[in-house]
C-alpha atoms as a PDB file:
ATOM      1  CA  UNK A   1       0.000   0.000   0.000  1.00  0.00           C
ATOM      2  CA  UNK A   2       1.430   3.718  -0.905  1.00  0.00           C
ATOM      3  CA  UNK A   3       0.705   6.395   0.758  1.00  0.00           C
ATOM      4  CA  UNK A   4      -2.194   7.798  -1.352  1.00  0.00           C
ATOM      5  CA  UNK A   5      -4.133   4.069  -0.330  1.00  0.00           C
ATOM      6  CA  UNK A   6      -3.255   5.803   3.409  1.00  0.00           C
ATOM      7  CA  UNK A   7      -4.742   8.898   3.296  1.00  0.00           C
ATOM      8  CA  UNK A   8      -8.119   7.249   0.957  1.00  0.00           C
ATOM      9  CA  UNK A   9      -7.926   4.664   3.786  1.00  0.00           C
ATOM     10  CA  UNK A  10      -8.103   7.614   6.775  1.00  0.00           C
ATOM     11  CA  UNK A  11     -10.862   9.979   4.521  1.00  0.00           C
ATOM     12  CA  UNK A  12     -13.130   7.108   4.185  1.00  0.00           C
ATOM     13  CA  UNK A  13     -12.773   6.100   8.291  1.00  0.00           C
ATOM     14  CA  UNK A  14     -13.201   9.608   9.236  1.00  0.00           C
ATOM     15  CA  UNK A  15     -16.026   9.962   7.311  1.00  0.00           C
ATOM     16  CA  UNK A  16     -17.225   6.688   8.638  1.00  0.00           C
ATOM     17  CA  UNK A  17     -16.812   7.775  11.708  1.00  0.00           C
ATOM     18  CA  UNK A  18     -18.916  11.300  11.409  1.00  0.00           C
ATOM     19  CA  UNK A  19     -21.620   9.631  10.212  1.00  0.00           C
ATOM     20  CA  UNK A  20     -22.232   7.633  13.300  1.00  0.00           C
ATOM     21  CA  UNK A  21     -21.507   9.904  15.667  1.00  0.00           C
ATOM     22  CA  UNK A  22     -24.096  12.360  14.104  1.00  0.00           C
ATOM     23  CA  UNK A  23     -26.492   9.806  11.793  1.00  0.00           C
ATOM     24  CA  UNK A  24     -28.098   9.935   9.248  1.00  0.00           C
ATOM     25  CA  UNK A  25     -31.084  12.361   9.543  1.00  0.00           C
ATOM     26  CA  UNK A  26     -28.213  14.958  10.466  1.00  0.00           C
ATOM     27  CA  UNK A  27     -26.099  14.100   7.822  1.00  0.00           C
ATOM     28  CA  UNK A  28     -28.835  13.878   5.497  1.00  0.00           C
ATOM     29  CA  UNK A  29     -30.562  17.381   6.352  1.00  0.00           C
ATOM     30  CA  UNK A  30     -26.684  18.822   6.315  1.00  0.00           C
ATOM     31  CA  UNK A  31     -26.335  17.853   2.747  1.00  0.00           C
ATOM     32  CA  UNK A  32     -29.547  18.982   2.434  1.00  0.00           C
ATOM     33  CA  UNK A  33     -28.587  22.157   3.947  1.00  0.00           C
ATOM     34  CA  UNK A  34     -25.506  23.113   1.441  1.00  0.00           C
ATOM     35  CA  UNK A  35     -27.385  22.210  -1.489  1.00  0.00           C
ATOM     36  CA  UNK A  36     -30.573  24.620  -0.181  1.00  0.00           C
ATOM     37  CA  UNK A  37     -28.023  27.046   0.704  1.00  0.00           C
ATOM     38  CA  UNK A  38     -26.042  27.010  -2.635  1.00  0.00           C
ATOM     39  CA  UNK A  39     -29.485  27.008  -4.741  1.00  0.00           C
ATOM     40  CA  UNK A  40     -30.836  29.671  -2.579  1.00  0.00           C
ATOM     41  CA  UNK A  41     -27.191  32.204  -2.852  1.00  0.00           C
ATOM     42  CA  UNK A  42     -27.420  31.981  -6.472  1.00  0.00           C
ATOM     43  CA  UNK A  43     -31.047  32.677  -7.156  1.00  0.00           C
ATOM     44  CA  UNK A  44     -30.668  35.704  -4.827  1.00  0.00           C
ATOM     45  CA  UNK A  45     -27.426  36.989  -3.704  1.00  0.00           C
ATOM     46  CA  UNK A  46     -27.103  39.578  -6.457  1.00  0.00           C
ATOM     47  CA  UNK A  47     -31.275  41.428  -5.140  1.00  0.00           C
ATOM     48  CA  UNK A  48     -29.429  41.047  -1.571  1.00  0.00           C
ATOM     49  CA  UNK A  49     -26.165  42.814  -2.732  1.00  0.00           C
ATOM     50  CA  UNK A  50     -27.951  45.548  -3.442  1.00  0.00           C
ATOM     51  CA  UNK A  51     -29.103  45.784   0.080  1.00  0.00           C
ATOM     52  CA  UNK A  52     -25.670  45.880   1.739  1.00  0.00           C
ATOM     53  CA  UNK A  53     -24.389  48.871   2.426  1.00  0.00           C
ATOM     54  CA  UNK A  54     -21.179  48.625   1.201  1.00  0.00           C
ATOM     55  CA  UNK A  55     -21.289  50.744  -2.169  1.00  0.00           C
ATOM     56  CA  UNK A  56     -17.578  51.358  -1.702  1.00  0.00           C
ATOM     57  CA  UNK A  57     -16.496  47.541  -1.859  1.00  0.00           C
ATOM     58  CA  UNK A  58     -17.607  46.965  -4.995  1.00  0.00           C
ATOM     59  CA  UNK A  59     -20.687  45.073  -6.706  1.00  0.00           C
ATOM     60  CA  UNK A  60     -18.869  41.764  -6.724  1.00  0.00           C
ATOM     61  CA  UNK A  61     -17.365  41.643  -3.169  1.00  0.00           C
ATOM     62  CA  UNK A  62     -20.908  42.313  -2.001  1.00  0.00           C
ATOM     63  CA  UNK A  63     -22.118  39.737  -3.790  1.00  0.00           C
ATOM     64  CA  UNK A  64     -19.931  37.407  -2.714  1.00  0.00           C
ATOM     65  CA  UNK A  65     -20.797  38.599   1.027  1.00  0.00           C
ATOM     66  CA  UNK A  66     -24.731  38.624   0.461  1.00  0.00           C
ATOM     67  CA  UNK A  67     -24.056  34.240  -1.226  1.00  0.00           C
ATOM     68  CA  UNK A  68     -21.969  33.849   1.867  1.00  0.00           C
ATOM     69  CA  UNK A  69     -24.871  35.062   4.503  1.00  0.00           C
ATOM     70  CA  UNK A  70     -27.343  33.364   2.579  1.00  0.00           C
ATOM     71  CA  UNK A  71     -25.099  30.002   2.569  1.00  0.00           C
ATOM     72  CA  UNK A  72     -24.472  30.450   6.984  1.00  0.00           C
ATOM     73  CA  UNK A  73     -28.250  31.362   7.554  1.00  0.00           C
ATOM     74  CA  UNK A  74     -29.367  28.568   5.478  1.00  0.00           C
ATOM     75  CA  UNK A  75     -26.958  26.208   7.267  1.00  0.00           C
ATOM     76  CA  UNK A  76     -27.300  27.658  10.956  1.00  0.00           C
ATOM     77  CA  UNK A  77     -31.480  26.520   9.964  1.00  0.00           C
ATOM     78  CA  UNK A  78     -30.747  23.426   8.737  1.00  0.00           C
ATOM     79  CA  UNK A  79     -28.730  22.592  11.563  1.00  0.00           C
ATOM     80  CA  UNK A  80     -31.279  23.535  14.394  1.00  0.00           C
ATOM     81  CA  UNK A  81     -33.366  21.757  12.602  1.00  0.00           C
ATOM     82  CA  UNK A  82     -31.171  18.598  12.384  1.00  0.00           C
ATOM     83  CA  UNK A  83     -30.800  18.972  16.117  1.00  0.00           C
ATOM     84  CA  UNK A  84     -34.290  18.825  16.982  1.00  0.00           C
ATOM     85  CA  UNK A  85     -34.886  15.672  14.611  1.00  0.00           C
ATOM     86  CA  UNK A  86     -31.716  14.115  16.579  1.00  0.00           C
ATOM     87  CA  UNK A  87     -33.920  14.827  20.005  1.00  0.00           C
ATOM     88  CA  UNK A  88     -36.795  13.717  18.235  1.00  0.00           C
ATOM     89  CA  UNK A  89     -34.874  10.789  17.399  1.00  0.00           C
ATOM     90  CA  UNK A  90     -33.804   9.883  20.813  1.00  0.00           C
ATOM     91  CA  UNK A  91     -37.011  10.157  22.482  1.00  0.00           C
ATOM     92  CA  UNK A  92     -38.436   7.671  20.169  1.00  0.00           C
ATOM     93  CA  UNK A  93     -35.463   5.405  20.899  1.00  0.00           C
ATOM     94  CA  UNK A  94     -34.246   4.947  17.067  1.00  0.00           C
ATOM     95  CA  UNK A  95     -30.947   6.133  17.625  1.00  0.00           C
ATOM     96  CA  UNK A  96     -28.888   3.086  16.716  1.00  0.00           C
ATOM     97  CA  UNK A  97     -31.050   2.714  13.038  1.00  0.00           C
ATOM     98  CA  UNK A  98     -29.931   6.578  12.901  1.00  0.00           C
ATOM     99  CA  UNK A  99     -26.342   5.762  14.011  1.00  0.00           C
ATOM    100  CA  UNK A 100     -26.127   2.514  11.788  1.00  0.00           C
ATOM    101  CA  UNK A 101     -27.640   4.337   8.682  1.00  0.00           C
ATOM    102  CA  UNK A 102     -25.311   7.411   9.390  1.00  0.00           C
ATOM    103  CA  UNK A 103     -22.272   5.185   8.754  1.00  0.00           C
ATOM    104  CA  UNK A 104     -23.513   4.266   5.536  1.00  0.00           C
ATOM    105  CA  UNK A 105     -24.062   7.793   4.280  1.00  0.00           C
ATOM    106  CA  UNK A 106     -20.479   8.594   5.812  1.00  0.00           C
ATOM    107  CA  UNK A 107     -19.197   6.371   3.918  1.00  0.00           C
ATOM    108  CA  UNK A 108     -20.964   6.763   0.545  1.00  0.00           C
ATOM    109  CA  UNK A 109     -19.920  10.720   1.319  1.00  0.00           C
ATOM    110  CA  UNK A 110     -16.080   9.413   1.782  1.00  0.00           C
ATOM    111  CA  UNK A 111     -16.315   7.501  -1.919  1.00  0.00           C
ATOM    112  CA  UNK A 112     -17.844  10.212  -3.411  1.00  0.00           C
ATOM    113  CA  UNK A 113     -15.347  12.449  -2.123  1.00  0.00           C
ATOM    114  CA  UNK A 114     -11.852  10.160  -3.086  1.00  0.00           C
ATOM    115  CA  UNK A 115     -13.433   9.167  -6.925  1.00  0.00           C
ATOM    116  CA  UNK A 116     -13.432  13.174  -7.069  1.00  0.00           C
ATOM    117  CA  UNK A 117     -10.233  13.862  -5.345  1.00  0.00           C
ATOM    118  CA  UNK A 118      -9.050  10.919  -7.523  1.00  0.00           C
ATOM    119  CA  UNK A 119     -11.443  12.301 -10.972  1.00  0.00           C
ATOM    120  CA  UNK A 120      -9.502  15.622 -10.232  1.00  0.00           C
ATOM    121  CA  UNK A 121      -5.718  14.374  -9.406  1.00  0.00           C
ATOM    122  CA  UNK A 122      -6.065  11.863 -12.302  1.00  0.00           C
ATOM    123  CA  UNK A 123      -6.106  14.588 -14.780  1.00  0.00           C
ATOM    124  CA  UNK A 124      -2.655  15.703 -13.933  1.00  0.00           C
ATOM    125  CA  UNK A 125       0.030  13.875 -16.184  1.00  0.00           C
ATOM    126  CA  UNK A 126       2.850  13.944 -13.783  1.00  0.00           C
ATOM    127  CA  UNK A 127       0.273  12.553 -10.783  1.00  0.00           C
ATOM    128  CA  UNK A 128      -1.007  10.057 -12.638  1.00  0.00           C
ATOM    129  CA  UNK A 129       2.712   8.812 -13.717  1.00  0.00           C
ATOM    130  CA  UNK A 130       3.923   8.828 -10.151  1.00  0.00           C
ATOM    131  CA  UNK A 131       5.099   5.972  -8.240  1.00  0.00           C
ATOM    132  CA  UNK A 132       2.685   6.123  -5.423  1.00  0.00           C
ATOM    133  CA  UNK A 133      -0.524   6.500  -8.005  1.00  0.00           C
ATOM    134  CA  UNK A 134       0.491   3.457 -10.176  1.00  0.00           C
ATOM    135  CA  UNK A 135       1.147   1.156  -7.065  1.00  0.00           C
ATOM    136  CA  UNK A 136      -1.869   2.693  -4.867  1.00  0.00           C
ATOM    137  CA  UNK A 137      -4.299  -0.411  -4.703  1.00  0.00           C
ATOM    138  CA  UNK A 138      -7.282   1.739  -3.845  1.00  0.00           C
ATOM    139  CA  UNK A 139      -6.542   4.262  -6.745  1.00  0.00           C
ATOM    140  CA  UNK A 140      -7.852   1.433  -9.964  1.00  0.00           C
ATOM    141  CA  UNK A 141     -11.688   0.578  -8.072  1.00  0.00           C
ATOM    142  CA  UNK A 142     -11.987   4.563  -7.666  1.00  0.00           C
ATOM    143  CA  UNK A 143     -11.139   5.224 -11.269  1.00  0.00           C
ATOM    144  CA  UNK A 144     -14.136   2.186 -12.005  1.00  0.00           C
ATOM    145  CA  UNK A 145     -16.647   3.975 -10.273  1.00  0.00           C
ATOM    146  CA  UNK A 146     -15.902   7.031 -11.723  1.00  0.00           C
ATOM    147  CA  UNK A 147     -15.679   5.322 -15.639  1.00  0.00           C
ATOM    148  CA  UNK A 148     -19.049   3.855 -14.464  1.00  0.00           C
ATOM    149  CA  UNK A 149     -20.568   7.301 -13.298  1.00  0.00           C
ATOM    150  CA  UNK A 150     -19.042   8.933 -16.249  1.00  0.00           C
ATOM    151  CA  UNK A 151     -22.907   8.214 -18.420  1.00  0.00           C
ATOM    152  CA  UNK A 152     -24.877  10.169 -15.479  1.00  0.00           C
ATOM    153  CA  UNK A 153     -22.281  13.146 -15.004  1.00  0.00           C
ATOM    154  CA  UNK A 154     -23.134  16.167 -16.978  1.00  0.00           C
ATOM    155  CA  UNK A 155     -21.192  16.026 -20.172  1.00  0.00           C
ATOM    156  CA  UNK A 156     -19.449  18.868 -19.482  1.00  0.00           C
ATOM    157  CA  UNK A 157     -17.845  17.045 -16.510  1.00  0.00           C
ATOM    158  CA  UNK A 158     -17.395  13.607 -18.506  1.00  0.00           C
ATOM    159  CA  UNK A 159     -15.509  15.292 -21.146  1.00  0.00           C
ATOM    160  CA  UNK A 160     -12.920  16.249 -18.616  1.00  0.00           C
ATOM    161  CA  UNK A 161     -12.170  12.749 -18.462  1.00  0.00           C
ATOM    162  CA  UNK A 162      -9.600  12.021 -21.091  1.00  0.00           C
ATOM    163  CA  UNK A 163      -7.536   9.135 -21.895  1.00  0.00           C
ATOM    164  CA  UNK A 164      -4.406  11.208 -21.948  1.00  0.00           C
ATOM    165  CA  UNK A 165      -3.435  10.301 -18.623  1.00  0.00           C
ATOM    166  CA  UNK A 166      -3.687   6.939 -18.798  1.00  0.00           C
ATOM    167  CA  UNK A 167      -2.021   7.168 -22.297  1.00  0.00           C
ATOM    168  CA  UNK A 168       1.107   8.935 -20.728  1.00  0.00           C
ATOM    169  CA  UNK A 169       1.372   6.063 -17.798  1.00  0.00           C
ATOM    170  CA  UNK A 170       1.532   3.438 -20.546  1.00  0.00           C
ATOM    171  CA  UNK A 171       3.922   5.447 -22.126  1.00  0.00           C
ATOM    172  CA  UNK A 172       6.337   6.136 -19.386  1.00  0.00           C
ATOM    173  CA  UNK A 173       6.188   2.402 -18.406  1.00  0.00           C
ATOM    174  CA  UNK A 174       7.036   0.856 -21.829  1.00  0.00           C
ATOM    175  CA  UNK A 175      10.607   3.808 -21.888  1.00  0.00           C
ATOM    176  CA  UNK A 176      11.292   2.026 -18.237  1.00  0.00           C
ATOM    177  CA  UNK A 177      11.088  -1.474 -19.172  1.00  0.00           C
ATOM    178  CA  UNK A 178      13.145  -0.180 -22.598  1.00  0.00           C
ATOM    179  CA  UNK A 179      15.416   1.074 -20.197  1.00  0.00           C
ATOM    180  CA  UNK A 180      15.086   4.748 -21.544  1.00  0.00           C
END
């Protein structure tokens, strides 16, 4: 194992791990949260810019500012909220189904997050030709799910996704085993 099968190794335990301790209907509404929050700043950060006081800043610093409140507000709800379903949760005694059901989603969340990590880093020649990346065991089923998620991507994402890198590993291997 390299170090890169490390560090996937400690992303998807840690993830694992914040999953149980806050479960899924917290993890679920936190997603929820950032996507709410993300919709929500672009559909109206630019009516609240003009709202903020701030005419010497700039229009696009305040619009930055006005996403950013939107994106904390929205989150700060979503996580009240998230704590009263957790109370709800435990009065009703369900908290191990929450627990055992927030691992899962913590660790679907820590896949998703190493096939992009790895979607991203793979695009880099020199990455992709390194030692640690050709040896990583963990590196080859990420790049699987990703080939196999390619078809429900937007195409502007799948078309990031080029065979160059893998053509320039194959490359550097056969000037090694020519000795060049």
């Amino acid at each position: 194992m390299t170090e890169i099968d490390w560090i996937i190794l400690a992303l998807l335990f840690l993830s694992t791990i914040v999953g149980v301790v806050r479960g899924v209907v917290r993890e679920t509404l936190a997603v929820a949260g950032w996507i709410v929050g993300i919709l929500l700043a672009l559909n109206f950060s630019a009516e609240l810019a003009d709202r903020i006081p701030l005419e010497s800043l700039g229009t696009i610093p305040r619009v930055l500012i006005a996403g950013a409140g939107i994106v904390v507000a929205v989150l700060f709800a979503f996580g009240l909220l998230g704590t009263l379903m957790r109370k709800m949760l435990e009065v009703a005694e369900v908290t191990f189904e929450d627990r055992v059901l927030g691992a899962v989603f913590g660790l679907t969340r820590g896949i998703v997050a190493v096939c992009a990590a790895v979607f991203v880093f793979g695009m880099i020649d020199d990455v992709r030709a390194s030692r640690m990346w050709r040896q990583s065991i963990l590196i080859a089923p990420a790049e699987t799910v990703i080939d196999w998620s390619m078809p429900y991507l937007p195409e502007g994402i799948a078309s990031m996704r080029t065979p160059a890198g893998r053509v320039a590993v194959e490359m550097t291997d056969k000037l090694k085993e020519l000795g060049l």
